[in-house]
PDB file of N, CA and C in Angstrom:
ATOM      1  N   UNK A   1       0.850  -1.169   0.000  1.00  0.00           N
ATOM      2  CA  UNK A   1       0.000   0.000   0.000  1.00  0.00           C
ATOM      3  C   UNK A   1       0.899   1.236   0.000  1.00  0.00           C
ATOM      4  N   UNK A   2       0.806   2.282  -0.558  1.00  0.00           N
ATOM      5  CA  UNK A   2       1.658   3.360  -1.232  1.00  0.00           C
ATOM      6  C   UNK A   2       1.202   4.285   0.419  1.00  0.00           C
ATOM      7  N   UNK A   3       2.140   5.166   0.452  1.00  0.00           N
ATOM      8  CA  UNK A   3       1.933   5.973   1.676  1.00  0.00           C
ATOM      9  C   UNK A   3       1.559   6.793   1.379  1.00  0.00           C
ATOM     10  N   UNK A   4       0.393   7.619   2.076  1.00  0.00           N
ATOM     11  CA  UNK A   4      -0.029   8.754   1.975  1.00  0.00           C
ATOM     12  C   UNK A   4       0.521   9.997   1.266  1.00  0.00           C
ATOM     13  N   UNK A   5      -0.207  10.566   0.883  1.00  0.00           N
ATOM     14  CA  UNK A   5       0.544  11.804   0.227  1.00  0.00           C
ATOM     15  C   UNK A   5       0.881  12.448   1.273  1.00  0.00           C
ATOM     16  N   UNK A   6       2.350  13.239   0.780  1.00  0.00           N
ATOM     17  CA  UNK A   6       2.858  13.799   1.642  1.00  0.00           C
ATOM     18  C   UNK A   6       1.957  15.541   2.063  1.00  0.00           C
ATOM     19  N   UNK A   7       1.080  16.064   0.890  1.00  0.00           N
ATOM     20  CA  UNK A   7      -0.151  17.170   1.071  1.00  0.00           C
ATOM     21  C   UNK A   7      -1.226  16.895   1.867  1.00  0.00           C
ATOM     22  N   UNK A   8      -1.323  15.779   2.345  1.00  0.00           N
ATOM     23  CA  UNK A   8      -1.966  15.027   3.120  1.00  0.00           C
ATOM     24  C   UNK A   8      -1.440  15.174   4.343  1.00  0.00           C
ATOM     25  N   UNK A   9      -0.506  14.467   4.760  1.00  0.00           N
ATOM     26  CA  UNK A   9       0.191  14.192   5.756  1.00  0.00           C
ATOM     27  C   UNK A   9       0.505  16.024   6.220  1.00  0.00           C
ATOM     28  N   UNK A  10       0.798  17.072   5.763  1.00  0.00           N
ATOM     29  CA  UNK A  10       0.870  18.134   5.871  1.00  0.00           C
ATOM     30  C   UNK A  10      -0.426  18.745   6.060  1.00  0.00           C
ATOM     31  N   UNK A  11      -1.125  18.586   5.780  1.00  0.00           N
ATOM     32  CA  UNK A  11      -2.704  18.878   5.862  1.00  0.00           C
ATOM     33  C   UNK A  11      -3.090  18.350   7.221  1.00  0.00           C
ATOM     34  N   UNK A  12      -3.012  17.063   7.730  1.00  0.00           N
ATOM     35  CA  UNK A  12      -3.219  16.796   9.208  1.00  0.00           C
ATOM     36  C   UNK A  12      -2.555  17.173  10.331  1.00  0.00           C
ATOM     37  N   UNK A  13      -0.995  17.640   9.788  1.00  0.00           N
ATOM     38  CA  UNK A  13      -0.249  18.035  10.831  1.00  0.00           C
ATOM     39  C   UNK A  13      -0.748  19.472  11.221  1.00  0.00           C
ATOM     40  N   UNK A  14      -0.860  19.981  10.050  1.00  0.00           N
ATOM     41  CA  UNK A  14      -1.508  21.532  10.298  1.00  0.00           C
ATOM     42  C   UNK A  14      -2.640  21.942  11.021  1.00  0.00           C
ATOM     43  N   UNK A  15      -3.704  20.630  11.103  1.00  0.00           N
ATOM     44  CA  UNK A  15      -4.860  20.513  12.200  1.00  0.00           C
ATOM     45  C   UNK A  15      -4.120  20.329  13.555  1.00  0.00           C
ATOM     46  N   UNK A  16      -2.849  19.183  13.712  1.00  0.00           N
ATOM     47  CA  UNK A  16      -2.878  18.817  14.880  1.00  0.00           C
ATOM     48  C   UNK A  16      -1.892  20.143  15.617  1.00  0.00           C
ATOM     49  N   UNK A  17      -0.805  20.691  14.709  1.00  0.00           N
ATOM     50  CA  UNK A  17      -0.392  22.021  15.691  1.00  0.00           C
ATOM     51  C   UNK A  17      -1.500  23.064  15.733  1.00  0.00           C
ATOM     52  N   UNK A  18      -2.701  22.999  15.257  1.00  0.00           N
ATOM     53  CA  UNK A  18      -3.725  24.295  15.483  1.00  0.00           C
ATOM     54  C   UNK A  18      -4.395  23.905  16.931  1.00  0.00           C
ATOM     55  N   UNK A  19      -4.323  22.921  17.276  1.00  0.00           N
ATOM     56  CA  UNK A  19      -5.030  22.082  18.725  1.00  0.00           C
ATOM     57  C   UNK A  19      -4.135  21.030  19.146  1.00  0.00           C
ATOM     58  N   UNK A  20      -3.220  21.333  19.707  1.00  0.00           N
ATOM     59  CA  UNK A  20      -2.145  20.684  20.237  1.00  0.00           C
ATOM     60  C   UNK A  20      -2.625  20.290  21.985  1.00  0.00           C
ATOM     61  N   UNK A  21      -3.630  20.672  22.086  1.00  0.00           N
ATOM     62  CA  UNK A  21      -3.942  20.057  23.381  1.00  0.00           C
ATOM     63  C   UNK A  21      -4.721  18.918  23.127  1.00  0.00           C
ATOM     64  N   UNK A  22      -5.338  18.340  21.933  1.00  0.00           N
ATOM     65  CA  UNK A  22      -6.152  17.123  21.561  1.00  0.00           C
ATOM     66  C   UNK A  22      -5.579  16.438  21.322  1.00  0.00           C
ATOM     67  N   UNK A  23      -4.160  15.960  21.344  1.00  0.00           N
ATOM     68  CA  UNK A  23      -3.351  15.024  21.154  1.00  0.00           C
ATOM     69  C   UNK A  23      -1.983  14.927  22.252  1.00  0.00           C
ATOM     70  N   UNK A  24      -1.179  13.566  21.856  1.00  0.00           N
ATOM     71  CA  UNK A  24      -0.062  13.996  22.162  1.00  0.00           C
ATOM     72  C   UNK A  24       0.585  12.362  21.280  1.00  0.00           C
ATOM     73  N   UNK A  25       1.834  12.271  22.280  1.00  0.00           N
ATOM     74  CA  UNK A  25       3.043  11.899  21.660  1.00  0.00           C
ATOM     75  C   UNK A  25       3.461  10.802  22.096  1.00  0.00           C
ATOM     76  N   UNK A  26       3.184   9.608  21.256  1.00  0.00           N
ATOM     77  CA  UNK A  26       3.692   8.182  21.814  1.00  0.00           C
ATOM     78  C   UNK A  26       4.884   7.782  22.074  1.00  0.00           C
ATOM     79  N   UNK A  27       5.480   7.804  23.282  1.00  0.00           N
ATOM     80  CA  UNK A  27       6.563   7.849  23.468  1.00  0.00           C
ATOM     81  C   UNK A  27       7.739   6.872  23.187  1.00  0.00           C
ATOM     82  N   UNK A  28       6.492   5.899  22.652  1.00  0.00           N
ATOM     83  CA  UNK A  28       7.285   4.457  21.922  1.00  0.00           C
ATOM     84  C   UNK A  28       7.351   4.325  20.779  1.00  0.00           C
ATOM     85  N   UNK A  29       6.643   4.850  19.729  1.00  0.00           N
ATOM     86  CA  UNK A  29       7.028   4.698  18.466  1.00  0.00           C
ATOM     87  C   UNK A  29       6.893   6.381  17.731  1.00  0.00           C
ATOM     88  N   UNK A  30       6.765   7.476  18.717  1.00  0.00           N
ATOM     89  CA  UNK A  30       6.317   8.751  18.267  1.00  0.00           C
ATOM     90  C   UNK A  30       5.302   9.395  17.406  1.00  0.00           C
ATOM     91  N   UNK A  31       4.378   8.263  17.490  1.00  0.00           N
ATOM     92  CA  UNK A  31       3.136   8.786  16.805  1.00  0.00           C
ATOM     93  C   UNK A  31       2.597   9.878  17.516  1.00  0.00           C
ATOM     94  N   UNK A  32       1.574  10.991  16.715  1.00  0.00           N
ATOM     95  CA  UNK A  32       0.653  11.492  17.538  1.00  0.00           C
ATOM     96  C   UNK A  32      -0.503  10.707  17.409  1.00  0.00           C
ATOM     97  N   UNK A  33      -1.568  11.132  18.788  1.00  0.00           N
ATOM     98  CA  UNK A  33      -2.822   9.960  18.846  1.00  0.00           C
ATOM     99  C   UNK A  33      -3.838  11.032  19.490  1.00  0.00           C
ATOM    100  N   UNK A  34      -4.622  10.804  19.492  1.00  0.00           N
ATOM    101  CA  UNK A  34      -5.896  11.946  19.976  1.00  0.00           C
ATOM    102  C   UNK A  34      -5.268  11.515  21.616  1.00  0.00           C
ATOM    103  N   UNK A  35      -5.671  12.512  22.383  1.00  0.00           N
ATOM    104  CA  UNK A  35      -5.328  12.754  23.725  1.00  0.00           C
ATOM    105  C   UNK A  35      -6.182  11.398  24.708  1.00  0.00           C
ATOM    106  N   UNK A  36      -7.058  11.322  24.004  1.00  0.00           N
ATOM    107  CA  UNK A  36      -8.526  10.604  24.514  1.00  0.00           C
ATOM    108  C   UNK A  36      -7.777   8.798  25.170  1.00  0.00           C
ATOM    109  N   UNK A  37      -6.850   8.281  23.706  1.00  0.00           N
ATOM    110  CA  UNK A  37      -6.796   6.957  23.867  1.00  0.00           C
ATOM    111  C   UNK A  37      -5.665   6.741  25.066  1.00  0.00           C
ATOM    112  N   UNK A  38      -5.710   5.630  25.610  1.00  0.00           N
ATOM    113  CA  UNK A  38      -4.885   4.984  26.534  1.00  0.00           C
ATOM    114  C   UNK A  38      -3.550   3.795  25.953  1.00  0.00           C
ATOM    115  N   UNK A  39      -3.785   3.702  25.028  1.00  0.00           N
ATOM    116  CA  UNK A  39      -2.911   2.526  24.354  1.00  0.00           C
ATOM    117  C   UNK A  39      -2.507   3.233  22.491  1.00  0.00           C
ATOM    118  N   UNK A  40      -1.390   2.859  22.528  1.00  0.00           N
ATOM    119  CA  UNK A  40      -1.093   3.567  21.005  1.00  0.00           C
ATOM    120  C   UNK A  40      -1.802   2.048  20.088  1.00  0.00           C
ATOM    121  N   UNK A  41      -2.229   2.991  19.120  1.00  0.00           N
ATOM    122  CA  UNK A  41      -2.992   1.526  18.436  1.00  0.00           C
ATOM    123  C   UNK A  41      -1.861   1.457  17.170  1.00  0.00           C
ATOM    124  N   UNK A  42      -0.571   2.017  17.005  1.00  0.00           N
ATOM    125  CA  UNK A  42       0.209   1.272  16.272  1.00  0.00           C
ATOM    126  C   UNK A  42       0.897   0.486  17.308  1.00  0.00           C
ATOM    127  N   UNK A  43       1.910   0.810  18.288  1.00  0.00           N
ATOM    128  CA  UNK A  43       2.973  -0.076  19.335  1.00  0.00           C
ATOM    129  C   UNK A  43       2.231  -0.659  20.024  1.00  0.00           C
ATOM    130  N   UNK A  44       0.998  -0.341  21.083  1.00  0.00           N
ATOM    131  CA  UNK A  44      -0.018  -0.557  22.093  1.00  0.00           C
ATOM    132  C   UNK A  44       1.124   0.144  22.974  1.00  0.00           C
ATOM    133  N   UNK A  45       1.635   1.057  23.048  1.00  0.00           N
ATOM    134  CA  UNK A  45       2.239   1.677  24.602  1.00  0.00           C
ATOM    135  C   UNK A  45       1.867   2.043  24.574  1.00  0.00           C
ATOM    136  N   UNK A  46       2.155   2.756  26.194  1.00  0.00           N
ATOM    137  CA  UNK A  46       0.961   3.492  27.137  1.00  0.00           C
ATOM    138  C   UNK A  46       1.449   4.562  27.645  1.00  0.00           C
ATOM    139  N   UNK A  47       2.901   5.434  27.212  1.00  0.00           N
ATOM    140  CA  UNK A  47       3.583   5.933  27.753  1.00  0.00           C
ATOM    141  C   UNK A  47       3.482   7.228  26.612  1.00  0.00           C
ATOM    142  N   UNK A  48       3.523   8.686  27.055  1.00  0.00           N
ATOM    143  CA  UNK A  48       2.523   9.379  26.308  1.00  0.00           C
ATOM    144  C   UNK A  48       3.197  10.661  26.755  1.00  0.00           C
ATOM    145  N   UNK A  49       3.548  11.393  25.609  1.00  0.00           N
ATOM    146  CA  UNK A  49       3.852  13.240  26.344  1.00  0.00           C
ATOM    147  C   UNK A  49       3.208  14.151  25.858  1.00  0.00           C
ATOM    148  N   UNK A  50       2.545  14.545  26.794  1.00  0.00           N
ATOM    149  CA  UNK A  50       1.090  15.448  26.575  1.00  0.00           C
ATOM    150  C   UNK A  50       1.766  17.226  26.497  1.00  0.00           C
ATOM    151  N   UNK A  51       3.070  17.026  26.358  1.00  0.00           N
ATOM    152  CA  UNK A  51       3.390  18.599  25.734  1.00  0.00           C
ATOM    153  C   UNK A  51       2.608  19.237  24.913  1.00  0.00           C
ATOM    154  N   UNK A  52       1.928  20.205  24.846  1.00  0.00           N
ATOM    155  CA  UNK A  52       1.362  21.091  23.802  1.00  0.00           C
ATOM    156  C   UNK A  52       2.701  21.560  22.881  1.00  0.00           C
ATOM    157  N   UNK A  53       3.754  21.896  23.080  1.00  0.00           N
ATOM    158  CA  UNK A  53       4.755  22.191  21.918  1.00  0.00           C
ATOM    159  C   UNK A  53       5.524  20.954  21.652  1.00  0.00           C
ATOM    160  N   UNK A  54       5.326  19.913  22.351  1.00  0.00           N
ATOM    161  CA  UNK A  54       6.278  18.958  21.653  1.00  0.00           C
ATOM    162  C   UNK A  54       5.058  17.793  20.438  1.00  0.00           C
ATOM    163  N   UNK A  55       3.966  18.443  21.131  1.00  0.00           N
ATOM    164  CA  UNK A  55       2.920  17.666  19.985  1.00  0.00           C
ATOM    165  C   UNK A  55       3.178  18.647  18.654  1.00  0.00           C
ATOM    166  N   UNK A  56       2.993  19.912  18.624  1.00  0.00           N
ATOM    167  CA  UNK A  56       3.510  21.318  17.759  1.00  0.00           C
ATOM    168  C   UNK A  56       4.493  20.899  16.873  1.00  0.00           C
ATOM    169  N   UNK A  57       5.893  20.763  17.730  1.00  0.00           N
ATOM    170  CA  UNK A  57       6.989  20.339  16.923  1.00  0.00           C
ATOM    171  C   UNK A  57       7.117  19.059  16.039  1.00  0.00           C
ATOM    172  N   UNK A  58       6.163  17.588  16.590  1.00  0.00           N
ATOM    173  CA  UNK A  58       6.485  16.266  16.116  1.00  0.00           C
ATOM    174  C   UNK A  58       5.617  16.128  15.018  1.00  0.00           C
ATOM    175  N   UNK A  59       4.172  17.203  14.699  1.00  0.00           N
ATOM    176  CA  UNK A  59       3.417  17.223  13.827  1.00  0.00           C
ATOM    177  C   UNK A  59       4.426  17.920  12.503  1.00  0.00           C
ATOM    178  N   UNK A  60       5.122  19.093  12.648  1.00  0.00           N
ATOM    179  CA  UNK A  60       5.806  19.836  12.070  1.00  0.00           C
ATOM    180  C   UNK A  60       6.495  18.699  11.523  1.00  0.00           C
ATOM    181  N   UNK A  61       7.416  17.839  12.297  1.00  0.00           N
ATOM    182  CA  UNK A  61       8.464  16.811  11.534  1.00  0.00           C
ATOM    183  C   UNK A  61       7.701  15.960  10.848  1.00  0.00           C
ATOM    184  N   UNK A  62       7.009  15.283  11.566  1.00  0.00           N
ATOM    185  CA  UNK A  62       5.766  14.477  10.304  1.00  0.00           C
ATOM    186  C   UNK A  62       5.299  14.456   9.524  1.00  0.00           C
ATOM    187  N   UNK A  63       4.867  16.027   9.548  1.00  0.00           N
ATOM    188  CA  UNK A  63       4.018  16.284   8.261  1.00  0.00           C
ATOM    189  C   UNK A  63       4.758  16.623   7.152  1.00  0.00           C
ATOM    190  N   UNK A  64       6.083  16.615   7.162  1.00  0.00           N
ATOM    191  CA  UNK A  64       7.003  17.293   6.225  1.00  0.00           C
ATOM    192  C   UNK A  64       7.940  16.386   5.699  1.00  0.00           C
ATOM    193  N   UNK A  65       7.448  15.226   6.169  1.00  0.00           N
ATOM    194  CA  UNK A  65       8.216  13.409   5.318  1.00  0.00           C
ATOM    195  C   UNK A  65       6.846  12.423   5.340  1.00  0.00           C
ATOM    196  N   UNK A  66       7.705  11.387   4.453  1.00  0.00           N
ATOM    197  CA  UNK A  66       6.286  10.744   3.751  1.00  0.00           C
ATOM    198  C   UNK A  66       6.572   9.653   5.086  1.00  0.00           C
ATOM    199  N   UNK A  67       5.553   8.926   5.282  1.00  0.00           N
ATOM    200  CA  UNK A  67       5.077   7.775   6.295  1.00  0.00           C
ATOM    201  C   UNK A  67       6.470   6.962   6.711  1.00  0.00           C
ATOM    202  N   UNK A  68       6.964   6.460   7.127  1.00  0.00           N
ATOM    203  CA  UNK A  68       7.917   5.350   7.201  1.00  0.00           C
ATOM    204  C   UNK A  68       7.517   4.329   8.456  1.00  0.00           C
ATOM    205  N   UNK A  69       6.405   4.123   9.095  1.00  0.00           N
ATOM    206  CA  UNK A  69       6.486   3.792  10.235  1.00  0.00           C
ATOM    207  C   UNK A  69       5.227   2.337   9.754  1.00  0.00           C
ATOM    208  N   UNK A  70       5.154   1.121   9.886  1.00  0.00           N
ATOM    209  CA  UNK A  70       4.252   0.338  10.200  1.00  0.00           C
ATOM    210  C   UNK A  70       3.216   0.321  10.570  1.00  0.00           C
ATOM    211  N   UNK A  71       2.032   0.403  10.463  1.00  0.00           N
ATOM    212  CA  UNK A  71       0.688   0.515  11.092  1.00  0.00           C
ATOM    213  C   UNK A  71      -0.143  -0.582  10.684  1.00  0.00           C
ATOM    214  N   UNK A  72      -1.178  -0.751  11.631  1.00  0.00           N
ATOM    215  CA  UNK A  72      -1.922  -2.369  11.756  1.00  0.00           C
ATOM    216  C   UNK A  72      -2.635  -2.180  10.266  1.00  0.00           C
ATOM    217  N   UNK A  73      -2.768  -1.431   9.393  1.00  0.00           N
ATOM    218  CA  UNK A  73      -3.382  -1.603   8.228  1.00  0.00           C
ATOM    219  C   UNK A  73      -2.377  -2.665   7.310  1.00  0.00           C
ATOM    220  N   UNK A  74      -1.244  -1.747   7.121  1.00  0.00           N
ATOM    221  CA  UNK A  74      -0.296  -2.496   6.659  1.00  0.00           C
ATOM    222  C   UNK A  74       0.150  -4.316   7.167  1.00  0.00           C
ATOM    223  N   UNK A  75      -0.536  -4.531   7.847  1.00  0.00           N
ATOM    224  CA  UNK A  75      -0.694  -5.891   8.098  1.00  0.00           C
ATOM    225  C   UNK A  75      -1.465  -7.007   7.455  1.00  0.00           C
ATOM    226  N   UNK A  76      -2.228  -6.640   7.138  1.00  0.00           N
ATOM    227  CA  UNK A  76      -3.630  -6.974   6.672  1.00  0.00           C
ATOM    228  C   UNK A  76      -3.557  -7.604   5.032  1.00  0.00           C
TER     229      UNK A  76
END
């Protein structure tokens, strides 16, 4: 499966630094995840940094390279 466009991936990051308190930062594989969940549903860790600028900054790096990371779709 081809990875997301990278106008894409820039397009969500730009939502998630506009509300950086609705998310944060999986501290095991560095995804962002809505603030809400308890378990990362790519790694399942549970270990989480609810920085408002470090969610800011990791959206910024994300959104500005194409995917490289594994996710349970890609399993399938």
């Amino acid at each position: 499966m081809p990875s997301e466009p990278l106008n894409d991936r820039a397009r969500q990051a730009s939502k998630i630094a506009s509300q950086p308190e609705d998310y944060k930062i999986c501290e095991g594989c560095d995804s962002i995840v809505a603030r809400r969940v308890h378990f990362c549903p790519n790694c399942h860790g549970y270990r989480f940094n609810e920085n408002p600028q470090a969610v800011i900054d990791q959206a910024i790096l994300l959104g500005g390279r194409e995917r490289t990371s594994v996710v349970s779709d890609d399993l399938v």
